[in-house]
PDB file of N, CA and C in Angstrom:
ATOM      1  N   UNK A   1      11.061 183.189-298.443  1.00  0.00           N
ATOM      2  CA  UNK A   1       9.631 183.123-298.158  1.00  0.00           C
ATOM      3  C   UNK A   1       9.338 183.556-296.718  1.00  0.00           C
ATOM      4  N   UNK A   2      10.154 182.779-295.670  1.00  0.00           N
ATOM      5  CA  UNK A   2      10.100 183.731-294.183  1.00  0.00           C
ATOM      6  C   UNK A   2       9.944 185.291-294.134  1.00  0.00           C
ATOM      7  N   UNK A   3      10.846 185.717-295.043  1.00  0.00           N
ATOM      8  CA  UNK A   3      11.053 187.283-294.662  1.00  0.00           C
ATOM      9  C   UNK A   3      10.086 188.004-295.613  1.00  0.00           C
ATOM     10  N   UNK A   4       9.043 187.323-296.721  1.00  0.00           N
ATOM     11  CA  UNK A   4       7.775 187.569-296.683  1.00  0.00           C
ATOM     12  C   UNK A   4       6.763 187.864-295.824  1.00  0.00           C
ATOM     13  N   UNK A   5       6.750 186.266-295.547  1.00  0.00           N
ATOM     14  CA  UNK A   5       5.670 186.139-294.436  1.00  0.00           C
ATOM     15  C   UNK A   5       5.861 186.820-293.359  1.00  0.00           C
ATOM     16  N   UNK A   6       6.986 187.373-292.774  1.00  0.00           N
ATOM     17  CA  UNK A   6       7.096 188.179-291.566  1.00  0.00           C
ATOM     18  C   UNK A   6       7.137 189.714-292.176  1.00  0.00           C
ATOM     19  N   UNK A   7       6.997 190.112-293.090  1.00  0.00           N
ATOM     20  CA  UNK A   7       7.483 191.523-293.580  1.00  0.00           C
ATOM     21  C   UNK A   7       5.656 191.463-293.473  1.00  0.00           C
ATOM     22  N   UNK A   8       4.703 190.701-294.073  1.00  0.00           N
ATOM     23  CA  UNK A   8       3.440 190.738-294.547  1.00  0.00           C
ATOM     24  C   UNK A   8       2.574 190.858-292.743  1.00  0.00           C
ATOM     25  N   UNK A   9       3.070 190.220-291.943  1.00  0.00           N
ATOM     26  CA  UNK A   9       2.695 189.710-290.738  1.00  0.00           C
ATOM     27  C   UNK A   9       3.006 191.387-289.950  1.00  0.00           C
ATOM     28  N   UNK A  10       4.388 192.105-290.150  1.00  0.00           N
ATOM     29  CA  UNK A  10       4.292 193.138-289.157  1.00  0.00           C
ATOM     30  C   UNK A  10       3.620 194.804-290.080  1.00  0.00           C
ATOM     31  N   UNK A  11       3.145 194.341-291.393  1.00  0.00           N
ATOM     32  CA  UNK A  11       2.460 195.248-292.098  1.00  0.00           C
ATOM     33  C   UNK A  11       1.448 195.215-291.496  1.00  0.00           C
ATOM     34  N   UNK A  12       0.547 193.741-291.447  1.00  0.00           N
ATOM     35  CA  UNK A  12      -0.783 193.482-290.862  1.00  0.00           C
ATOM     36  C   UNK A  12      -0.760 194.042-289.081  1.00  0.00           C
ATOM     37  N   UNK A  13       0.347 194.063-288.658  1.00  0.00           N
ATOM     38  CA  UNK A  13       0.073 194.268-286.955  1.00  0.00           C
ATOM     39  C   UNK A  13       0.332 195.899-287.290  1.00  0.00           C
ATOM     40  N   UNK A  14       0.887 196.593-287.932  1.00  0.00           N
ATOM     41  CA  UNK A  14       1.522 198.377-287.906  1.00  0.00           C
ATOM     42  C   UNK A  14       0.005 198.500-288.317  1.00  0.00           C
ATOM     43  N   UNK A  15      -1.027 198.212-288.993  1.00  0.00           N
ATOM     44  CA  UNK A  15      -2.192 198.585-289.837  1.00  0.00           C
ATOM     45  C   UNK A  15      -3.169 198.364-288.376  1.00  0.00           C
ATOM     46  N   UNK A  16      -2.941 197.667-288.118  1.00  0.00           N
ATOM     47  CA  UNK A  16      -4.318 197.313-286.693  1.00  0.00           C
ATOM     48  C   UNK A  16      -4.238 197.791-286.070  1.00  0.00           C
ATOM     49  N   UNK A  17      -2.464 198.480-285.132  1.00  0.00           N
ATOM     50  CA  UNK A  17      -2.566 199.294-284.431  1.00  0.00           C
ATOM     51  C   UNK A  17      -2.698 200.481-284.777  1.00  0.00           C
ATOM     52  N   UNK A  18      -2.423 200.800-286.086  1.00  0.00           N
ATOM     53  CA  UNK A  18      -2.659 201.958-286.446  1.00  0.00           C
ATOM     54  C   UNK A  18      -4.403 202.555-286.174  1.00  0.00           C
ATOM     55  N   UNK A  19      -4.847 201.607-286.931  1.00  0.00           N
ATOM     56  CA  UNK A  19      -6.216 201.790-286.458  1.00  0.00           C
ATOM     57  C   UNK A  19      -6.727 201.702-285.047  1.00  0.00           C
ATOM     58  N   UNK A  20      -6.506 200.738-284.511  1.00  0.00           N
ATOM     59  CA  UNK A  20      -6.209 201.101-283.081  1.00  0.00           C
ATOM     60  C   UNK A  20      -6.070 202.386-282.019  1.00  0.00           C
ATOM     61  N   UNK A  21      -5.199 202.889-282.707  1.00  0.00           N
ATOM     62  CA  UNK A  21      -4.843 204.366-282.215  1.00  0.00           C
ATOM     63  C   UNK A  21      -5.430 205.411-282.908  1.00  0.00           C
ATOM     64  N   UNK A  22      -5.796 205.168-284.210  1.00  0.00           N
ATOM     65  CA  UNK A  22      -6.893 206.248-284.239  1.00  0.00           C
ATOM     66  C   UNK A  22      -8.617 206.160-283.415  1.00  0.00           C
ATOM     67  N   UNK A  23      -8.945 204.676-283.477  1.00  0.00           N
ATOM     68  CA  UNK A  23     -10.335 204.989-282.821  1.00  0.00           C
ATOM     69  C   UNK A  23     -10.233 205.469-280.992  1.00  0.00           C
ATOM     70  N   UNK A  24      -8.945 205.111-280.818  1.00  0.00           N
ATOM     71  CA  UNK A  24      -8.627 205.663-279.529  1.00  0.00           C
ATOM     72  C   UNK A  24      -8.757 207.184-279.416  1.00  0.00           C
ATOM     73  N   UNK A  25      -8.105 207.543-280.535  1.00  0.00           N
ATOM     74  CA  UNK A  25      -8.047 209.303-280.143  1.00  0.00           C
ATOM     75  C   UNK A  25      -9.459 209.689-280.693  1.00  0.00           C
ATOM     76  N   UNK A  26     -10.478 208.976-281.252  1.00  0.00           N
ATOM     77  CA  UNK A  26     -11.655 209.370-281.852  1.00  0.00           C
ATOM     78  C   UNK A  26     -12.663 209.422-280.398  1.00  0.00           C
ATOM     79  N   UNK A  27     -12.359 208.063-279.569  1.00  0.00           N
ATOM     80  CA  UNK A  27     -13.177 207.944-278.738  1.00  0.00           C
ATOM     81  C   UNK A  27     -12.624 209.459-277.561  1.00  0.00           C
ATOM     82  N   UNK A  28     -10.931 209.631-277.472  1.00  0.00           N
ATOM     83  CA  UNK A  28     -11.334 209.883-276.413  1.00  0.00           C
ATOM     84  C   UNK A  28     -11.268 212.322-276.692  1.00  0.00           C
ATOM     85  N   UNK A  29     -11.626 212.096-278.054  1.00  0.00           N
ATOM     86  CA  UNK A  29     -11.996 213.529-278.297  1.00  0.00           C
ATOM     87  C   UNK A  29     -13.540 213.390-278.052  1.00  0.00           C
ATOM     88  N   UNK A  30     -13.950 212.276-278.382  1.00  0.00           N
ATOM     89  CA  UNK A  30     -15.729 212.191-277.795  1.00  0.00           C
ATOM     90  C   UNK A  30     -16.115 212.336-276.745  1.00  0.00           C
ATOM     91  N   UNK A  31     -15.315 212.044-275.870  1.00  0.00           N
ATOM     92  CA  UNK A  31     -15.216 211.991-274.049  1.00  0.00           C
ATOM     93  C   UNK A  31     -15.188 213.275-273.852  1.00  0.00           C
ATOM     94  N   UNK A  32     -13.819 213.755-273.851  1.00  0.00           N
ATOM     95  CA  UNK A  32     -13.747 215.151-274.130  1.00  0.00           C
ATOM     96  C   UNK A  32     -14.850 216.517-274.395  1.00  0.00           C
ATOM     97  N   UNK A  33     -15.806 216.130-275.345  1.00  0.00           N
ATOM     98  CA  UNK A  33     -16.502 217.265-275.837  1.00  0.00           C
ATOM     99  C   UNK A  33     -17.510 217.155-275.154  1.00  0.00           C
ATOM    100  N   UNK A  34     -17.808 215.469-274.703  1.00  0.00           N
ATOM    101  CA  UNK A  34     -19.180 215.173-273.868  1.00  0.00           C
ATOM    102  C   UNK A  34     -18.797 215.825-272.553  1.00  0.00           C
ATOM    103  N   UNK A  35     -17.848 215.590-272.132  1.00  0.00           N
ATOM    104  CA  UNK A  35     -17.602 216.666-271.007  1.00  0.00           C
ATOM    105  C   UNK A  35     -17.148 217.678-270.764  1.00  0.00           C
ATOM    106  N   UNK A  36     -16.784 218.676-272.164  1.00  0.00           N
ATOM    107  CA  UNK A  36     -17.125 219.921-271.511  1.00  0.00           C
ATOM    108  C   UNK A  36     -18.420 219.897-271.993  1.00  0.00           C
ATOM    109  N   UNK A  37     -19.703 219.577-272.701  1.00  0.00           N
ATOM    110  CA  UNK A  37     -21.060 220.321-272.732  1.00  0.00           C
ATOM    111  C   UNK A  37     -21.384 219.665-271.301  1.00  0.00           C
ATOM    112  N   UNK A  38     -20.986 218.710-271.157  1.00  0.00           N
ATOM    113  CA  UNK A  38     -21.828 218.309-269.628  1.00  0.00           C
ATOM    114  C   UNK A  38     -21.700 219.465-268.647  1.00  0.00           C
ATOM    115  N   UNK A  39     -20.576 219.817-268.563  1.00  0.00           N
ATOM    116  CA  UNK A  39     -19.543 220.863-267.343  1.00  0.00           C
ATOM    117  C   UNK A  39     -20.389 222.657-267.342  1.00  0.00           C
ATOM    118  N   UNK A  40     -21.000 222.304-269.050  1.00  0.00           N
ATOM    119  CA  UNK A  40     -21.917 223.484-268.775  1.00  0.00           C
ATOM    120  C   UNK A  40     -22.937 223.764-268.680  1.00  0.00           C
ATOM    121  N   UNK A  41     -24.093 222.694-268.592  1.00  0.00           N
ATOM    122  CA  UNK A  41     -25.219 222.195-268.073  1.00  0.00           C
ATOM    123  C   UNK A  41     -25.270 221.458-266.869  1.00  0.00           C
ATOM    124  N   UNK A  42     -24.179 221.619-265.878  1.00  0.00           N
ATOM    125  CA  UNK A  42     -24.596 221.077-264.970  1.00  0.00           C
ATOM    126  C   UNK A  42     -23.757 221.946-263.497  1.00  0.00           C
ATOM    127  N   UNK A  43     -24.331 221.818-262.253  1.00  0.00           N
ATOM    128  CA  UNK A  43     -23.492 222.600-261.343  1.00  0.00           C
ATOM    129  C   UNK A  43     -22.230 221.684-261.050  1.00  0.00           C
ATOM    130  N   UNK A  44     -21.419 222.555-260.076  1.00  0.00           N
ATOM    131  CA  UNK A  44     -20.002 222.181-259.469  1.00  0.00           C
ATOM    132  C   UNK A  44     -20.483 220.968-258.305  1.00  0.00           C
ATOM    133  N   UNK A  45     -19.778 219.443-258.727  1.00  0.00           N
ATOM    134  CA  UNK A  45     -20.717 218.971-257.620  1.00  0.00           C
ATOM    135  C   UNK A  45     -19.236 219.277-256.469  1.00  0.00           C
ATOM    136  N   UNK A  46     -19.922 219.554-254.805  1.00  0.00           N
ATOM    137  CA  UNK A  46     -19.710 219.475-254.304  1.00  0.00           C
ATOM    138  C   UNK A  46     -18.350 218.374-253.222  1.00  0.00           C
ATOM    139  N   UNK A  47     -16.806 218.706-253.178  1.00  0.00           N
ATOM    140  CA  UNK A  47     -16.348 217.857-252.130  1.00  0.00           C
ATOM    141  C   UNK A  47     -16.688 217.095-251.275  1.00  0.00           C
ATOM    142  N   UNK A  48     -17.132 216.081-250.897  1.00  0.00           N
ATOM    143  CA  UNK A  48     -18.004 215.492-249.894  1.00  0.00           C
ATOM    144  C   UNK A  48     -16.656 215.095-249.023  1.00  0.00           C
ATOM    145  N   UNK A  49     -17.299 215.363-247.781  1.00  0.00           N
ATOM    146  CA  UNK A  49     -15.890 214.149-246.226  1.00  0.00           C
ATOM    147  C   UNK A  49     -16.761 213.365-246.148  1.00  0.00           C
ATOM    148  N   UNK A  50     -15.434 212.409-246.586  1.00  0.00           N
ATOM    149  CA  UNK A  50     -15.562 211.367-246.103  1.00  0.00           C
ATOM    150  C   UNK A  50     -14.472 210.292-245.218  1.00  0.00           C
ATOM    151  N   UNK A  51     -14.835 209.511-243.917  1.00  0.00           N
ATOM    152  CA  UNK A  51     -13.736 209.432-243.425  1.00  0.00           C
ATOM    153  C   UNK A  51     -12.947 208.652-244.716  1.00  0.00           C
ATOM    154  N   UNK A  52     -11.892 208.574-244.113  1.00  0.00           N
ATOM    155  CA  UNK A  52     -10.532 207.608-244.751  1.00  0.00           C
ATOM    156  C   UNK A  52     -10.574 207.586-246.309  1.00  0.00           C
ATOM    157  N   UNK A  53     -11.579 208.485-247.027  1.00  0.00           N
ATOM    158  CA  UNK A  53     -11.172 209.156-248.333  1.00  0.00           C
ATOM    159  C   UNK A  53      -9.872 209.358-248.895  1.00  0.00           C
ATOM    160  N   UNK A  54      -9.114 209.773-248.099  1.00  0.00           N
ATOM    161  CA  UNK A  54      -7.552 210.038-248.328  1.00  0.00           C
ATOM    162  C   UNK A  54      -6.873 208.990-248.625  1.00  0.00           C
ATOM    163  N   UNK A  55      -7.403 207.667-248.026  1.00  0.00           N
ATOM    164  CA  UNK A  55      -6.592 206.534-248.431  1.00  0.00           C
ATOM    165  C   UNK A  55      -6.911 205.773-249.513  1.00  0.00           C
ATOM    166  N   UNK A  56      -7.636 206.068-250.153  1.00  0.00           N
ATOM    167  CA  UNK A  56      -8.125 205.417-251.587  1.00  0.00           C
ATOM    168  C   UNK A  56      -7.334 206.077-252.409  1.00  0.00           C
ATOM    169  N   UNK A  57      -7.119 204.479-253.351  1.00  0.00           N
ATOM    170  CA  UNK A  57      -6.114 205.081-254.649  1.00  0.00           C
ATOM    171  C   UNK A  57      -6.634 206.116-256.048  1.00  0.00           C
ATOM    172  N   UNK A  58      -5.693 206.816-256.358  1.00  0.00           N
ATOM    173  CA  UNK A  58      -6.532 207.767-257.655  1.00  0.00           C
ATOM    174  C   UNK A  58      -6.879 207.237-258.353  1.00  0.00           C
ATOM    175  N   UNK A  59      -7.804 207.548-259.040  1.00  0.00           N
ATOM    176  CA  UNK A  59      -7.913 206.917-260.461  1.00  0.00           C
ATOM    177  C   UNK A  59      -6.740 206.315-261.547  1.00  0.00           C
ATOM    178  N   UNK A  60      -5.870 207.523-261.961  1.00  0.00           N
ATOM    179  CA  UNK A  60      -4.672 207.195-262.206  1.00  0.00           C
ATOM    180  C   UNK A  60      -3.908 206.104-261.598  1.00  0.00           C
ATOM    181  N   UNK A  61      -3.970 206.141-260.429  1.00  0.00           N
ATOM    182  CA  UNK A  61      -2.946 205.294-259.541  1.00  0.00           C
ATOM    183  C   UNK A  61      -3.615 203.319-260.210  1.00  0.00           C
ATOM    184  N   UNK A  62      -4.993 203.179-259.827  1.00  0.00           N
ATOM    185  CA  UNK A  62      -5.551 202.363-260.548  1.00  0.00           C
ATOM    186  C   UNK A  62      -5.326 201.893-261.781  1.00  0.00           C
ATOM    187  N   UNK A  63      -5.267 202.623-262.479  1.00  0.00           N
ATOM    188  CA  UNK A  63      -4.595 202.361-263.987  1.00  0.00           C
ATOM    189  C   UNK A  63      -3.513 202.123-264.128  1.00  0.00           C
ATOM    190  N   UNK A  64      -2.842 202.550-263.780  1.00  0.00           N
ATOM    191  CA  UNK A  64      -1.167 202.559-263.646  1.00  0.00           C
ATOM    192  C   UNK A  64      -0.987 201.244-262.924  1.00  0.00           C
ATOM    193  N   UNK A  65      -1.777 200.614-261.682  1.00  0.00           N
ATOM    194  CA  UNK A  65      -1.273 199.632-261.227  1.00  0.00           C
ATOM    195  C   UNK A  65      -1.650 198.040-262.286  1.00  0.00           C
ATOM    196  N   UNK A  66      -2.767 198.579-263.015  1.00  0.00           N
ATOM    197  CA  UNK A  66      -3.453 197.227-263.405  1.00  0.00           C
ATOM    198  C   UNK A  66      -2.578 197.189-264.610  1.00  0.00           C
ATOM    199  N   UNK A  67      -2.362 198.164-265.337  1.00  0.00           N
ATOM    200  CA  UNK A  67      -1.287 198.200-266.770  1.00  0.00           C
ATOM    201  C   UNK A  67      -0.003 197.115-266.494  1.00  0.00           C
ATOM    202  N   UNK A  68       0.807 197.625-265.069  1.00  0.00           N
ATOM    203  CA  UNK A  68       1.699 197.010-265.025  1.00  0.00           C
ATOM    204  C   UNK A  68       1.490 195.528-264.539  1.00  0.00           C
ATOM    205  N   UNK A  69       0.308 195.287-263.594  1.00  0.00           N
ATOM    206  CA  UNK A  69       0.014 194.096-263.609  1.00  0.00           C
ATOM    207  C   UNK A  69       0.214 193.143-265.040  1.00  0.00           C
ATOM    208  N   UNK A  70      -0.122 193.925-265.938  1.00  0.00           N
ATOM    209  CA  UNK A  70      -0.981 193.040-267.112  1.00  0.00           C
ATOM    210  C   UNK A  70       0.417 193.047-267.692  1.00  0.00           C
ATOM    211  N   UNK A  71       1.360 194.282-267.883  1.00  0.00           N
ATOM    212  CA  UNK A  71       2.941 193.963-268.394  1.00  0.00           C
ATOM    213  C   UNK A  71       3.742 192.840-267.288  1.00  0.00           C
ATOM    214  N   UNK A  72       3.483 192.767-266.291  1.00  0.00           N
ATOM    215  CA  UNK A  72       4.059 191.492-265.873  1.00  0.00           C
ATOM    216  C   UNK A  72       3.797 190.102-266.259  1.00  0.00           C
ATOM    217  N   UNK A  73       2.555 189.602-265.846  1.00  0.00           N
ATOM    218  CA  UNK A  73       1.941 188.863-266.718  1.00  0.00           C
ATOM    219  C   UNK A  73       1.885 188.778-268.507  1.00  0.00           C
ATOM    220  N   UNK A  74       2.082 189.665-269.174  1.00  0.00           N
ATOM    221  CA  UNK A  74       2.098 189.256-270.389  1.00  0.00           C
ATOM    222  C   UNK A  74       3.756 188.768-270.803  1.00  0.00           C
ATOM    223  N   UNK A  75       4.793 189.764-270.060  1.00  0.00           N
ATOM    224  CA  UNK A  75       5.915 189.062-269.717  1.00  0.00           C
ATOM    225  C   UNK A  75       6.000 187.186-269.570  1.00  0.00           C
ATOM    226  N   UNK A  76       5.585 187.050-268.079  1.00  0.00           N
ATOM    227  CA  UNK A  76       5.669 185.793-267.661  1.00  0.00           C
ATOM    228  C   UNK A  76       4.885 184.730-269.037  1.00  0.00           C
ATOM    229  N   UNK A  77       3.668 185.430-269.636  1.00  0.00           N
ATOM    230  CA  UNK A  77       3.305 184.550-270.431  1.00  0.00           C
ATOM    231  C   UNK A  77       4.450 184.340-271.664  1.00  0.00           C
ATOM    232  N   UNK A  78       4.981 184.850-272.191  1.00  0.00           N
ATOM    233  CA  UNK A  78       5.950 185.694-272.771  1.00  0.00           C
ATOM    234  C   UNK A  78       6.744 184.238-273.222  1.00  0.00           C
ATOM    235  N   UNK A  79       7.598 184.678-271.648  1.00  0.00           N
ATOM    236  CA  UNK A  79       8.497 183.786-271.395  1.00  0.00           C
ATOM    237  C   UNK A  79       8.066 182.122-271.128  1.00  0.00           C
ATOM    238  N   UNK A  80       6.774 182.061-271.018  1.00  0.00           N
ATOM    239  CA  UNK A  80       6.617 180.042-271.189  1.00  0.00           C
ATOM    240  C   UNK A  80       6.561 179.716-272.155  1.00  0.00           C
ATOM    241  N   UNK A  81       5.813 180.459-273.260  1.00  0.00           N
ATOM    242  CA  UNK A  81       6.036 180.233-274.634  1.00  0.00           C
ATOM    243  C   UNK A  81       6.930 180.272-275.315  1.00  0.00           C
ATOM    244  N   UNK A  82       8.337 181.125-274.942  1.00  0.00           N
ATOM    245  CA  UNK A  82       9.328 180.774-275.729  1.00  0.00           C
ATOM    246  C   UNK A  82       9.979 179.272-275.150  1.00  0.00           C
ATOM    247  N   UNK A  83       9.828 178.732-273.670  1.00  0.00           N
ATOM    248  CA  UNK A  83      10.506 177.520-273.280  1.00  0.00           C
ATOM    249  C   UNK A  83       9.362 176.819-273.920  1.00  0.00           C
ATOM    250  N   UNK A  84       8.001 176.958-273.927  1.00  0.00           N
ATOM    251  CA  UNK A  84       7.735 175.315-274.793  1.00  0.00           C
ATOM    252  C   UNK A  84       8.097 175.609-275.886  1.00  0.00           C
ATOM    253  N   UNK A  85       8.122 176.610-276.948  1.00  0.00           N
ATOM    254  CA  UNK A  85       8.666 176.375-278.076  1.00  0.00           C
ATOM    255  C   UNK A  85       9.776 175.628-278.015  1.00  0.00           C
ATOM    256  N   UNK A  86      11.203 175.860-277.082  1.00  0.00           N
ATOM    257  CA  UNK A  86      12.572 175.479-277.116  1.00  0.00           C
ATOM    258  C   UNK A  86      12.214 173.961-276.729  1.00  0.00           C
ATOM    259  N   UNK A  87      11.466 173.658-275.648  1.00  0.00           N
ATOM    260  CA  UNK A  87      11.293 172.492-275.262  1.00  0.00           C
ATOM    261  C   UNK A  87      10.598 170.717-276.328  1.00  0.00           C
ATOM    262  N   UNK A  88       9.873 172.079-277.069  1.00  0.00           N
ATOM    263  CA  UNK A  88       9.112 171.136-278.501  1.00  0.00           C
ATOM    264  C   UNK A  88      10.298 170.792-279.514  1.00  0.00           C
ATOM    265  N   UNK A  89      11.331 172.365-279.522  1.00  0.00           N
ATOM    266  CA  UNK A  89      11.890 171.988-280.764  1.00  0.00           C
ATOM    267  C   UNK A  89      12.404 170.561-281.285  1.00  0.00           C
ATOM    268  N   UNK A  90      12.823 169.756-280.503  1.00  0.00           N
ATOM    269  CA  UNK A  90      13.267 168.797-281.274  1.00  0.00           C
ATOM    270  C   UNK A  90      12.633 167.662-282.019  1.00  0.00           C
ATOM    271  N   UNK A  91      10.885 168.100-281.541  1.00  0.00           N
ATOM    272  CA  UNK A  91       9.594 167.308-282.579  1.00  0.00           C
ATOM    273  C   UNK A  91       9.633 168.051-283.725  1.00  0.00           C
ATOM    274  N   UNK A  92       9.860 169.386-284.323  1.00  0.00           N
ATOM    275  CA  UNK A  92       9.896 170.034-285.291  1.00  0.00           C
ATOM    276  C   UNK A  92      10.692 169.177-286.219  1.00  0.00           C
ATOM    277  N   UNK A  93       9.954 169.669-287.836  1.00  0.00           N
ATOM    278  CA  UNK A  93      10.803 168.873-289.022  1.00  0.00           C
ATOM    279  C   UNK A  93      12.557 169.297-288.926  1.00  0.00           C
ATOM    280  N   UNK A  94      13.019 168.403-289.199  1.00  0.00           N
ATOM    281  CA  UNK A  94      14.655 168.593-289.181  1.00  0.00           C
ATOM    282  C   UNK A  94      15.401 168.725-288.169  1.00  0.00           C
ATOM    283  N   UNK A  95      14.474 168.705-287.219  1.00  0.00           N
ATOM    284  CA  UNK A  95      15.396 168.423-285.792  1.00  0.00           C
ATOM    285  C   UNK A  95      15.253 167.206-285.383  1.00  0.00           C
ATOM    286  N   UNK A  96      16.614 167.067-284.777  1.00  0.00           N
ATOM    287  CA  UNK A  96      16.701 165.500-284.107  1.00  0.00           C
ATOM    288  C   UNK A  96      17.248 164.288-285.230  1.00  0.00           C
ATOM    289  N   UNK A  97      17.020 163.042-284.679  1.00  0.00           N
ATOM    290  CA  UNK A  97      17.371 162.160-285.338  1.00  0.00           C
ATOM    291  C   UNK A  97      16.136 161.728-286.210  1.00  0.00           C
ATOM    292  N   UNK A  98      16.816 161.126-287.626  1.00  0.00           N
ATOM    293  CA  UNK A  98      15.795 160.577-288.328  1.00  0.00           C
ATOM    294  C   UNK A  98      15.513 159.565-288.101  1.00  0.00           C
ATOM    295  N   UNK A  99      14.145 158.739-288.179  1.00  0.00           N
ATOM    296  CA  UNK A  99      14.303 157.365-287.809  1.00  0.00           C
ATOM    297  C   UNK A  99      13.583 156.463-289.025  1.00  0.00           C
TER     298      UNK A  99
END
């Protein structure tokens, strides 16, 4: 019955992300087309100086930092949940002594 319920459980997660990843590539061919018609209705905007411009992070760089933020943290969360699980186990049925 486990290897049901887990065969049924990673059908249900392959199906969500699946979908997942298609409205992703839906949204970002929408992005896409909105900006090239934008790119041809509109002029080249201009480089602006500005001081200390140079030291701001890219866009990319931004993303890239908050992703891994969030893979650390989902890590660390990760890992407390498997120690309270280990830490509970011995309230679980069949563990421990009977009394």
């Amino acid at each position: 019955m486990a290897s049901t319920s887990t065969s049924t459980q990673q059908e249900l997660q392959d199906q969500f992300l699946s979908i997942v990843t298609k409205s992703q590539e839906m949204a970002l061919d929408a992005i896409k087309s909105m900006v090239d018609s934008i790119q041809t209705i509109t002029p080249r905007i201009p480089a602006v100086d500005m001081p200390f411009a140079d030291r701001l992070p890219k866009p990319q760089d931004v993303v890239a930092s908050g992703y891994d933020f969030a893979q650390k943290l989902l890590s660390s969360q990760r890992k407390f949940a498997d120690e309270v699980v280990k830490a509970a186990a011995p309230l679980l049925p069949g563990n421990g002594d009977s009394k």
